[in-house]
N, C-alpha and C. Protein backbone atom coordinates (compact mmCIF):
# COMPACT_ATOMS: atom_id res chain seq x y z
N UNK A 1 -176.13 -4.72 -146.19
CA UNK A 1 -174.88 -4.00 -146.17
C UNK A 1 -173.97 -4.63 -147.21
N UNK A 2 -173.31 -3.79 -147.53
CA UNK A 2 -172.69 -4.48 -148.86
C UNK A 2 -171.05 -5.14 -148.46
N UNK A 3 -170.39 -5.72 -149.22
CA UNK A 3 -169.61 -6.44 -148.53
C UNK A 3 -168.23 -5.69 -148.02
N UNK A 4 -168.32 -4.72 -148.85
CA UNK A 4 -166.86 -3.84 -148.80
C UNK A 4 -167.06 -2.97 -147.11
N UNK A 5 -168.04 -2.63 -146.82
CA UNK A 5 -168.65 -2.32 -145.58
C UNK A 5 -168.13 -3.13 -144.71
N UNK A 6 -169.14 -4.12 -144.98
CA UNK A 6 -168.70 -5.53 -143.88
C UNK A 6 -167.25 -5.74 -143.33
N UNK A 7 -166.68 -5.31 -144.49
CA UNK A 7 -165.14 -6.02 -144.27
C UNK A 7 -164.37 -4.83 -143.52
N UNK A 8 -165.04 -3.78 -143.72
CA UNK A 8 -164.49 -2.43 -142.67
C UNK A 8 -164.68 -2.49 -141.61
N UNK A 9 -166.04 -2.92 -141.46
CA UNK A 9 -166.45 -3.01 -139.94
C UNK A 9 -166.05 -4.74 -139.31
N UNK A 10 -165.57 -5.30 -140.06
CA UNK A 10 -165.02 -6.40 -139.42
C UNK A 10 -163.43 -6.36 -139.28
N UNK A 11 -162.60 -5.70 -139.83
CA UNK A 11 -161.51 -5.25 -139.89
C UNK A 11 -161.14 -4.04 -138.23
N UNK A 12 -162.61 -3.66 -137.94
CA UNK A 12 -162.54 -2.58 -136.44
C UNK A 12 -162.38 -1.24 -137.71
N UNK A 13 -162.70 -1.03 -138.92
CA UNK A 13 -162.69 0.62 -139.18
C UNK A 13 -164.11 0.91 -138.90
N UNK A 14 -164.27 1.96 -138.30
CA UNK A 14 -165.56 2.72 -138.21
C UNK A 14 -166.14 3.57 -138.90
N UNK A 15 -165.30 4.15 -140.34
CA UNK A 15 -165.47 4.90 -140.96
C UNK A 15 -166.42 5.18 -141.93
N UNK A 16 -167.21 3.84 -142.01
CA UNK A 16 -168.38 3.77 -143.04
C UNK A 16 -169.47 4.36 -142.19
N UNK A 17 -169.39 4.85 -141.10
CA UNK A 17 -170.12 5.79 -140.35
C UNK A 17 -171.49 4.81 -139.86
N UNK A 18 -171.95 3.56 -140.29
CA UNK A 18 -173.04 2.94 -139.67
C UNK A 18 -172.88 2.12 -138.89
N UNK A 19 -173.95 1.99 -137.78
CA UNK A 19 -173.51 0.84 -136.51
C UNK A 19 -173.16 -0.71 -137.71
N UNK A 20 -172.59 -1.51 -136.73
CA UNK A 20 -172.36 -2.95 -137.48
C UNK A 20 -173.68 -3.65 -137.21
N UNK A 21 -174.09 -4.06 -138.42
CA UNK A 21 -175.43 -4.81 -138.03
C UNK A 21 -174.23 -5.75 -139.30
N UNK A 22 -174.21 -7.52 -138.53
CA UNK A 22 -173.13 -8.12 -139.49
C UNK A 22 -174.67 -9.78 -139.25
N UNK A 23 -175.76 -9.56 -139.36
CA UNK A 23 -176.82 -10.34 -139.58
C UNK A 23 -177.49 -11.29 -137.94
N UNK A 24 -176.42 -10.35 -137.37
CA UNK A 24 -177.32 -11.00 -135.56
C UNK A 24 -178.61 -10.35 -135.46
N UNK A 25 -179.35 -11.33 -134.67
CA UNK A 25 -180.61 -11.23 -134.15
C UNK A 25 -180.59 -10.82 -132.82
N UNK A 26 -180.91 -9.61 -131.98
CA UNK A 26 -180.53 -9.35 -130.40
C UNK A 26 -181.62 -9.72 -129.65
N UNK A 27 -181.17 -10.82 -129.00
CA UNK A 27 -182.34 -11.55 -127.76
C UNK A 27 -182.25 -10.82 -126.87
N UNK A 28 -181.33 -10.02 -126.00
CA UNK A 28 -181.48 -9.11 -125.15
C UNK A 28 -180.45 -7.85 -124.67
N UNK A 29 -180.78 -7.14 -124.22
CA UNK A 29 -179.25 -5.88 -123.71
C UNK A 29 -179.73 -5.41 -122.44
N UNK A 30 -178.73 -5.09 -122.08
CA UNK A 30 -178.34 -4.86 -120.96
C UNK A 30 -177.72 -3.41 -120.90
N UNK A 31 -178.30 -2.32 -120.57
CA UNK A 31 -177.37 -1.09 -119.99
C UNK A 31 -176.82 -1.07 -119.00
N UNK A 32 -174.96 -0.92 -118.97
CA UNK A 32 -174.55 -1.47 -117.50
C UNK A 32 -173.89 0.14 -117.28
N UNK A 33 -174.10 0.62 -118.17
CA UNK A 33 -173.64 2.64 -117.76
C UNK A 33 -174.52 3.04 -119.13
N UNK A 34 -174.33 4.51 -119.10
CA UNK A 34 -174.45 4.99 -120.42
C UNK A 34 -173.76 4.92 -121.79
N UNK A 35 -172.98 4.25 -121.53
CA UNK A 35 -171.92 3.83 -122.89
C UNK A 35 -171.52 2.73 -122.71
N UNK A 36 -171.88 1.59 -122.12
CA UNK A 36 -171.59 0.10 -122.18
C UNK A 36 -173.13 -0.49 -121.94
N UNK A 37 -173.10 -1.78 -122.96
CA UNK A 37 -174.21 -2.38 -123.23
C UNK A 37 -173.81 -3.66 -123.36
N UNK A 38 -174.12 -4.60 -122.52
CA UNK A 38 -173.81 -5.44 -122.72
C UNK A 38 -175.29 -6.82 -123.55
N UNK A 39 -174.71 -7.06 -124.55
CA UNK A 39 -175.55 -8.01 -125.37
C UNK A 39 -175.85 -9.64 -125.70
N UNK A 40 -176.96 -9.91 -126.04
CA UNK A 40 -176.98 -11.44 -126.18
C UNK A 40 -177.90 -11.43 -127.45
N UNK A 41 -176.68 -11.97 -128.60
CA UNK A 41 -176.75 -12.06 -130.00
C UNK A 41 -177.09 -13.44 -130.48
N UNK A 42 -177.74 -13.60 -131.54
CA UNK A 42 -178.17 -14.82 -132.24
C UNK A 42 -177.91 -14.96 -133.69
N UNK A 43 -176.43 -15.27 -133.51
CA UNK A 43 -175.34 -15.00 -134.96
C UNK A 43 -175.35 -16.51 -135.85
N UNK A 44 -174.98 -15.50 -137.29
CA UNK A 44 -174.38 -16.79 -138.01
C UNK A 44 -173.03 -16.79 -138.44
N UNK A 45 -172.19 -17.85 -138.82
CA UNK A 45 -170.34 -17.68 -138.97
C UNK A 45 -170.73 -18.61 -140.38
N UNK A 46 -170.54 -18.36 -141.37
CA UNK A 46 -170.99 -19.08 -142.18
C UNK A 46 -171.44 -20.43 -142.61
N UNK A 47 -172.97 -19.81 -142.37
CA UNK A 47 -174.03 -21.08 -142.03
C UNK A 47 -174.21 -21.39 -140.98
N UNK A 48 -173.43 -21.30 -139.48
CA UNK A 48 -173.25 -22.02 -138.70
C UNK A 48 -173.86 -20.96 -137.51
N UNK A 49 -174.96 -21.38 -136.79
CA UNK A 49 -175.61 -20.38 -135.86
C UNK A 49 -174.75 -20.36 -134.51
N UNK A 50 -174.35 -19.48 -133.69
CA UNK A 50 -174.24 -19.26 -132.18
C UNK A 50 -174.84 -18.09 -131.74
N UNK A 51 -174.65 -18.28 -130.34
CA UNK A 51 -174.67 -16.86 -129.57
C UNK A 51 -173.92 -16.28 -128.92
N UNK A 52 -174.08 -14.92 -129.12
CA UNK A 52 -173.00 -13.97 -128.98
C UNK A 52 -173.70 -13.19 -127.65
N UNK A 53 -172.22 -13.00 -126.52
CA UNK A 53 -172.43 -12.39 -125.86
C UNK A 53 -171.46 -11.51 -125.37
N UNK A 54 -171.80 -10.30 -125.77
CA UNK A 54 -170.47 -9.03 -125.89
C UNK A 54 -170.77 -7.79 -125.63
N UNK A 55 -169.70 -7.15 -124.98
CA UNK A 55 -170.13 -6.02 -124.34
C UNK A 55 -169.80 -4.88 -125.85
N UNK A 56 -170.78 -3.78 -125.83
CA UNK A 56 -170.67 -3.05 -126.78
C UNK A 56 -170.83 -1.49 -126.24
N UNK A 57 -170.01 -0.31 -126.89
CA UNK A 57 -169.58 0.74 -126.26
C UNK A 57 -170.36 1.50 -127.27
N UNK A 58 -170.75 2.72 -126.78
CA UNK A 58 -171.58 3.69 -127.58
C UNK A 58 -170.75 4.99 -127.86
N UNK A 59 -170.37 5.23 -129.10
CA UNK A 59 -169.33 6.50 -129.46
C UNK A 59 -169.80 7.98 -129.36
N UNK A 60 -168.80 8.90 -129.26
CA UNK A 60 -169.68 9.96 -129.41
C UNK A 60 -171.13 10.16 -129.96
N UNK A 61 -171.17 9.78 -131.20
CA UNK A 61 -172.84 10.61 -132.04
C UNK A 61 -173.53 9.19 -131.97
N UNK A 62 -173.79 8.65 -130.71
CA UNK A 62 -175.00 7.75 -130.29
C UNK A 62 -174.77 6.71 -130.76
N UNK A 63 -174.22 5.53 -131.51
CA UNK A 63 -173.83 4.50 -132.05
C UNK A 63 -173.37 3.31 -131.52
N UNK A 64 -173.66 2.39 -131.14
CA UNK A 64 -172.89 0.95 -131.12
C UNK A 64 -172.26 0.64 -131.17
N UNK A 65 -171.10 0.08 -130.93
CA UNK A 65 -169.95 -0.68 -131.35
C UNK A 65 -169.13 -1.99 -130.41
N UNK A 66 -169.23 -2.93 -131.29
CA UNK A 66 -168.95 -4.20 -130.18
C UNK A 66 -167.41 -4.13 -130.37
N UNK A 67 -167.13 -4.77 -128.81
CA UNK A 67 -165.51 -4.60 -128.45
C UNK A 67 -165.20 -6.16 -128.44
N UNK A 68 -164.02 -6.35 -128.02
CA UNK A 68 -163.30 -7.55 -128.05
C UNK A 68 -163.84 -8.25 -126.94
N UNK A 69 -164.52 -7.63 -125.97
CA UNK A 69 -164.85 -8.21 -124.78
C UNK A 69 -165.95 -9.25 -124.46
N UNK A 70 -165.96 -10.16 -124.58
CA UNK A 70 -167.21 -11.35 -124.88
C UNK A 70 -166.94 -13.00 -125.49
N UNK A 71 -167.62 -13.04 -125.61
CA UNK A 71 -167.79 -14.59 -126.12
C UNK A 71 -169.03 -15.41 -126.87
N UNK A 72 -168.45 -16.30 -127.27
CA UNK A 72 -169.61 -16.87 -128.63
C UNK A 72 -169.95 -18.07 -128.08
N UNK A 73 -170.46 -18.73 -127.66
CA UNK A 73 -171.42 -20.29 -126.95
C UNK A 73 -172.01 -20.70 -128.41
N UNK A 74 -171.33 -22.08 -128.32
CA UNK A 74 -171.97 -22.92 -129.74
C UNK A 74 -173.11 -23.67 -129.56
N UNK A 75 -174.05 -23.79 -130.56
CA UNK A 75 -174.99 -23.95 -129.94
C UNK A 75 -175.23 -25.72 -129.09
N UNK A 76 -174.36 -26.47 -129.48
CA UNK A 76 -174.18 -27.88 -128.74
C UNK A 76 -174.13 -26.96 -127.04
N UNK A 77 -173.56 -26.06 -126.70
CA UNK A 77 -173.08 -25.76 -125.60
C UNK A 77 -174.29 -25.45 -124.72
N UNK A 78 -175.30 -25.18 -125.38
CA UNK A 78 -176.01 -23.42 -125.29
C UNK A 78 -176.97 -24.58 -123.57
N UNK A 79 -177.16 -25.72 -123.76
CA UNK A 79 -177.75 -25.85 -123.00
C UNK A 79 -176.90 -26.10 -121.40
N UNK A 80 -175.76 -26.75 -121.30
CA UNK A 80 -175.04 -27.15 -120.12
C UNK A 80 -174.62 -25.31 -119.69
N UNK A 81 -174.51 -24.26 -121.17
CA UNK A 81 -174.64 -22.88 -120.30
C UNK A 81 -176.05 -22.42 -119.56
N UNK A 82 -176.63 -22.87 -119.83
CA UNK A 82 -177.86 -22.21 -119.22
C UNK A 82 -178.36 -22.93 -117.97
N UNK A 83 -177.65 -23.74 -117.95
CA UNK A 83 -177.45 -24.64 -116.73
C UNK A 83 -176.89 -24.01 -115.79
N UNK A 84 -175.97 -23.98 -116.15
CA UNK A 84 -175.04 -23.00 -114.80
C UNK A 84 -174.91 -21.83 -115.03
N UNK A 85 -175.92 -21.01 -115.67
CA UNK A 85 -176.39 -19.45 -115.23
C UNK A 85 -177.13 -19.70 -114.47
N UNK A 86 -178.41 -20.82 -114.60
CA UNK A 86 -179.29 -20.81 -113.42
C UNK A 86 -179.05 -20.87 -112.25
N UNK A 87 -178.25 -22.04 -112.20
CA UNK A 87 -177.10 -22.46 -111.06
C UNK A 87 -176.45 -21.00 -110.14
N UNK A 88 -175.99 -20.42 -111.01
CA UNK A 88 -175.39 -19.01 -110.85
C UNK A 88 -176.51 -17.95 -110.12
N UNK A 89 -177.75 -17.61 -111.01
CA UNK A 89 -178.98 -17.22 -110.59
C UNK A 89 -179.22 -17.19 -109.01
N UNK A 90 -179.53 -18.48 -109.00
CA UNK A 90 -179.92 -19.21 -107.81
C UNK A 90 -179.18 -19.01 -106.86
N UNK A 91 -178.17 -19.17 -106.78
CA UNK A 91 -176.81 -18.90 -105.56
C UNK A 91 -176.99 -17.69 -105.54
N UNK A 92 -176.82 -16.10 -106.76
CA UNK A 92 -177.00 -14.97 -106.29
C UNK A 92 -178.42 -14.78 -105.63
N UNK A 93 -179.61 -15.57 -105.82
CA UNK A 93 -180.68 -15.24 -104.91
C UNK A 93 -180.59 -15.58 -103.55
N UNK A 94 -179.73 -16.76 -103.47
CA UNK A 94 -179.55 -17.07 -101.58
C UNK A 94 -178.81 -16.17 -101.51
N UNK A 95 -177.72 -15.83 -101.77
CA UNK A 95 -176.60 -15.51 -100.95
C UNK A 95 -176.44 -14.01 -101.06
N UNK A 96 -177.94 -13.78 -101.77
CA UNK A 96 -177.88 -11.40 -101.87
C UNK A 96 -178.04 -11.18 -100.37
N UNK A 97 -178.76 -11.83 -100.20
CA UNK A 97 -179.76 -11.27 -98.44
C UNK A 97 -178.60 -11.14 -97.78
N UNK A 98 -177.61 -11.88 -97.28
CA UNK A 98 -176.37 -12.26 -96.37
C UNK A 98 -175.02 -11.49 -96.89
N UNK A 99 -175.23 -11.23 -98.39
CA UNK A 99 -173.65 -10.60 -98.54
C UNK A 99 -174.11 -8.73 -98.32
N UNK A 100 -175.50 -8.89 -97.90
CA UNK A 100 -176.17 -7.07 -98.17
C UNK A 100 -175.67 -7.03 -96.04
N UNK A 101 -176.11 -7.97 -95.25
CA UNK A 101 -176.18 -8.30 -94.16
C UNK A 101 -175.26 -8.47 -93.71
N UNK A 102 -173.87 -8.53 -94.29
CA UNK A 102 -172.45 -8.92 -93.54
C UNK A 102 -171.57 -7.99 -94.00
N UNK A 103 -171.64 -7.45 -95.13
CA UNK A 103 -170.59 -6.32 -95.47
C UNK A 103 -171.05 -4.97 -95.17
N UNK A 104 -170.30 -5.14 -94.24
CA UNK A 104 -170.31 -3.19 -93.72
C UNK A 104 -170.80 -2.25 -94.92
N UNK A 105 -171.38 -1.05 -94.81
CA UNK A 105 -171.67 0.13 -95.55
C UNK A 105 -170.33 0.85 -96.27
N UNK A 106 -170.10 1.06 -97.54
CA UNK A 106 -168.88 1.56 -97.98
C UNK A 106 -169.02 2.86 -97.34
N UNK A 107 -167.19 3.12 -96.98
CA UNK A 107 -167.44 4.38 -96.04
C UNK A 107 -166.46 5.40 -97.24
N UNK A 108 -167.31 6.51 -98.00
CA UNK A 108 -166.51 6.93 -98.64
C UNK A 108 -165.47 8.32 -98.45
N UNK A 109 -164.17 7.62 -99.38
CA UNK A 109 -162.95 8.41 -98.71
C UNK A 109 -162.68 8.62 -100.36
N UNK A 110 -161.33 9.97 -99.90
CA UNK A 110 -160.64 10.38 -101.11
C UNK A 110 -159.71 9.11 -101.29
N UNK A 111 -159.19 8.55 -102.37
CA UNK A 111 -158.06 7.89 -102.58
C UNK A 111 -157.03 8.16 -101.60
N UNK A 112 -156.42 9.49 -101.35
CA UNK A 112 -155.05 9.85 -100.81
C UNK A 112 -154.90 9.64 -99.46
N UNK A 113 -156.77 9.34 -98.91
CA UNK A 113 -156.78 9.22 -97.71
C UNK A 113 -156.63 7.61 -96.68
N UNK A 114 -156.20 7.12 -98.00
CA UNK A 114 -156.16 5.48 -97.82
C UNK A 114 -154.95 5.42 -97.31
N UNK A 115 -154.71 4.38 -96.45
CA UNK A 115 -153.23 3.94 -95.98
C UNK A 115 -152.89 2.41 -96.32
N UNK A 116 -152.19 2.18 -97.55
CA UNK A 116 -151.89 0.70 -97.30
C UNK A 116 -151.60 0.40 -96.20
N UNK A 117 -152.09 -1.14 -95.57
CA UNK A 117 -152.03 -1.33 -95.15
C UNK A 117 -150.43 -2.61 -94.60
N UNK A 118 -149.81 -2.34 -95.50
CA UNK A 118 -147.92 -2.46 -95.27
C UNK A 118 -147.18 -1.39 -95.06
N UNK A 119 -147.97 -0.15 -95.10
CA UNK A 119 -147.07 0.74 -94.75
C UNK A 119 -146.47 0.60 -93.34
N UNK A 120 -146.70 -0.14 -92.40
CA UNK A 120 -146.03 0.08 -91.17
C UNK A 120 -145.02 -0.82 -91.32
N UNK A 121 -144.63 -1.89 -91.99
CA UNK A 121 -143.35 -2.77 -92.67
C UNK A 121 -142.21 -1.82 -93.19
N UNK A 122 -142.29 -0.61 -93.62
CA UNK A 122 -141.45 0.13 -94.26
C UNK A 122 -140.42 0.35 -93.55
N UNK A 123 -139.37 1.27 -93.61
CA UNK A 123 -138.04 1.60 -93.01
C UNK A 123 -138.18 2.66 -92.58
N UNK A 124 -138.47 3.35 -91.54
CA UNK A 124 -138.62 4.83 -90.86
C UNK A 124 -137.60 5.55 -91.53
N UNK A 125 -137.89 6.76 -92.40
CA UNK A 125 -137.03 7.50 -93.38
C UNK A 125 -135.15 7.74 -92.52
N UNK A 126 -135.63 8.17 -91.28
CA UNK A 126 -134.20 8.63 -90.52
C UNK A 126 -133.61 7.43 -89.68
N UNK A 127 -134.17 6.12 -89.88
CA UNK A 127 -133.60 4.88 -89.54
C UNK A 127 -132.41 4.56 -91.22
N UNK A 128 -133.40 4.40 -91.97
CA UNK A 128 -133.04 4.51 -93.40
C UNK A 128 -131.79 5.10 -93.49
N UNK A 129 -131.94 6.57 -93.30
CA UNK A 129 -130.67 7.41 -93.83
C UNK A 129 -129.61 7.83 -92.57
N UNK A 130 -129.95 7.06 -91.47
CA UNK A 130 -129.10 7.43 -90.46
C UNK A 130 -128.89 9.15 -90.26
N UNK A 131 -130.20 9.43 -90.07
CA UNK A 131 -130.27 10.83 -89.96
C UNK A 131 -130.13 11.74 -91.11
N UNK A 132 -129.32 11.28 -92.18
CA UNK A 132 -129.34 12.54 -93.25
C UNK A 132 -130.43 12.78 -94.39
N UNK A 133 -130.35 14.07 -94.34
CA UNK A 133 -131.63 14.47 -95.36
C UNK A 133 -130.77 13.99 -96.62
N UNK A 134 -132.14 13.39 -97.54
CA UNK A 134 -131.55 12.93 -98.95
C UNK A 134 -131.90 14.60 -99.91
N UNK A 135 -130.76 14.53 -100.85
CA UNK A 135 -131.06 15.32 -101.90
C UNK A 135 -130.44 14.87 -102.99
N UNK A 136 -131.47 15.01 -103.96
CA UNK A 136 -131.49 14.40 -105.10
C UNK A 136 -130.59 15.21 -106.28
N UNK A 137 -129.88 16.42 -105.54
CA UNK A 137 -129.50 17.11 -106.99
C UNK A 137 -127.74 17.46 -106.15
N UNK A 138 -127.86 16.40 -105.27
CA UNK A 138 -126.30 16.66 -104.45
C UNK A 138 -125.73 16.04 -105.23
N UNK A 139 -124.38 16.18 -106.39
CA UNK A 139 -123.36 15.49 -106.55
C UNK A 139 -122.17 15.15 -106.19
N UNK A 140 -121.96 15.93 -105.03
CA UNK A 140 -120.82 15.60 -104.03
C UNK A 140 -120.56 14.05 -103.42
N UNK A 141 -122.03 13.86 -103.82
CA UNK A 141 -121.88 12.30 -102.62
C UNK A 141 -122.19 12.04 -101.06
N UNK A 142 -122.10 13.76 -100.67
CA UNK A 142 -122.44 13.84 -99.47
C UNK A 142 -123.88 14.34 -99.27
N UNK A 143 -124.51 13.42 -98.55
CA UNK A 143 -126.12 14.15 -98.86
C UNK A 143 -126.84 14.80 -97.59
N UNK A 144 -125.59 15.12 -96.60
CA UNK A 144 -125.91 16.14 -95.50
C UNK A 144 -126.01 17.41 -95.95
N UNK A 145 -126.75 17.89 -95.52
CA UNK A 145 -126.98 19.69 -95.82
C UNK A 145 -127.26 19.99 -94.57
């Protein structure tokens, strides 16, 4: 890719119309919907290798594009991370059986049909207004009707 490219697609323009290939190597992806992908890259920053791990969104006409969302692990790091993914791993393998086993079945509702649950803290509307209906387009001041 030539550099004037590069600098578009590192700038966030999309207009040179090709996915960013900016010299990573992809160790793996992840489809977490149909338009988010989340990735694990094997980059260089000049001269200097890491890995990249960033979620990337797919545009209308089928294409790639990495977002702000992610992070770069140097490679001094790469091992105390893989440490505590395993770590991580491991705990989600004990603890799937018991969190599938203790949390109730989602029971699904419309949004509107939800009631915070502070709504009973509120001010009963005709405690509130000492009986009078409010109107919003009274300029008298008096808001009995």
């Amino acid at each position: 890719m030539d550099s004037h490219k590069q600098d578009k697609l590192a700038d966030g323009d999309h207009s040179c119309g090709a996915e960013p290939s900016l010299g990573g190597k992809v160790l793996a992806s992840f489809n977490r919907s149909e338009t988010e992908q989340l990735r694990v890259e094997w980059m260089l920053y000049k001269n200097h290798p890491f890995v990249s791990i960033r979620l990337h969104v797919r545009d209308h006409s089928g294409k790639w594009w990495p977002t702000r969302k992610g992070t770069s692990v140097r490679i001094r790091e790469i091992s105390e991370t893989m440490s505590a993914l395993q770590r991580a791993a491991a705990m989600a393998e004990e603890n799937q059986q018991s969190w599938r086993n203790e949390r109730p079945a989602p029971t699904p509702r419309r949004h509107r049909d939800v009631v915070p649950p502070w709504i009973d803290d509120l001010p009963k509307q005709d405690a509130a207004m000492n009986g009078e209906v409010f109107n919003e387009f009274d300029q008298s001041g008096d808001n009995s009707t």
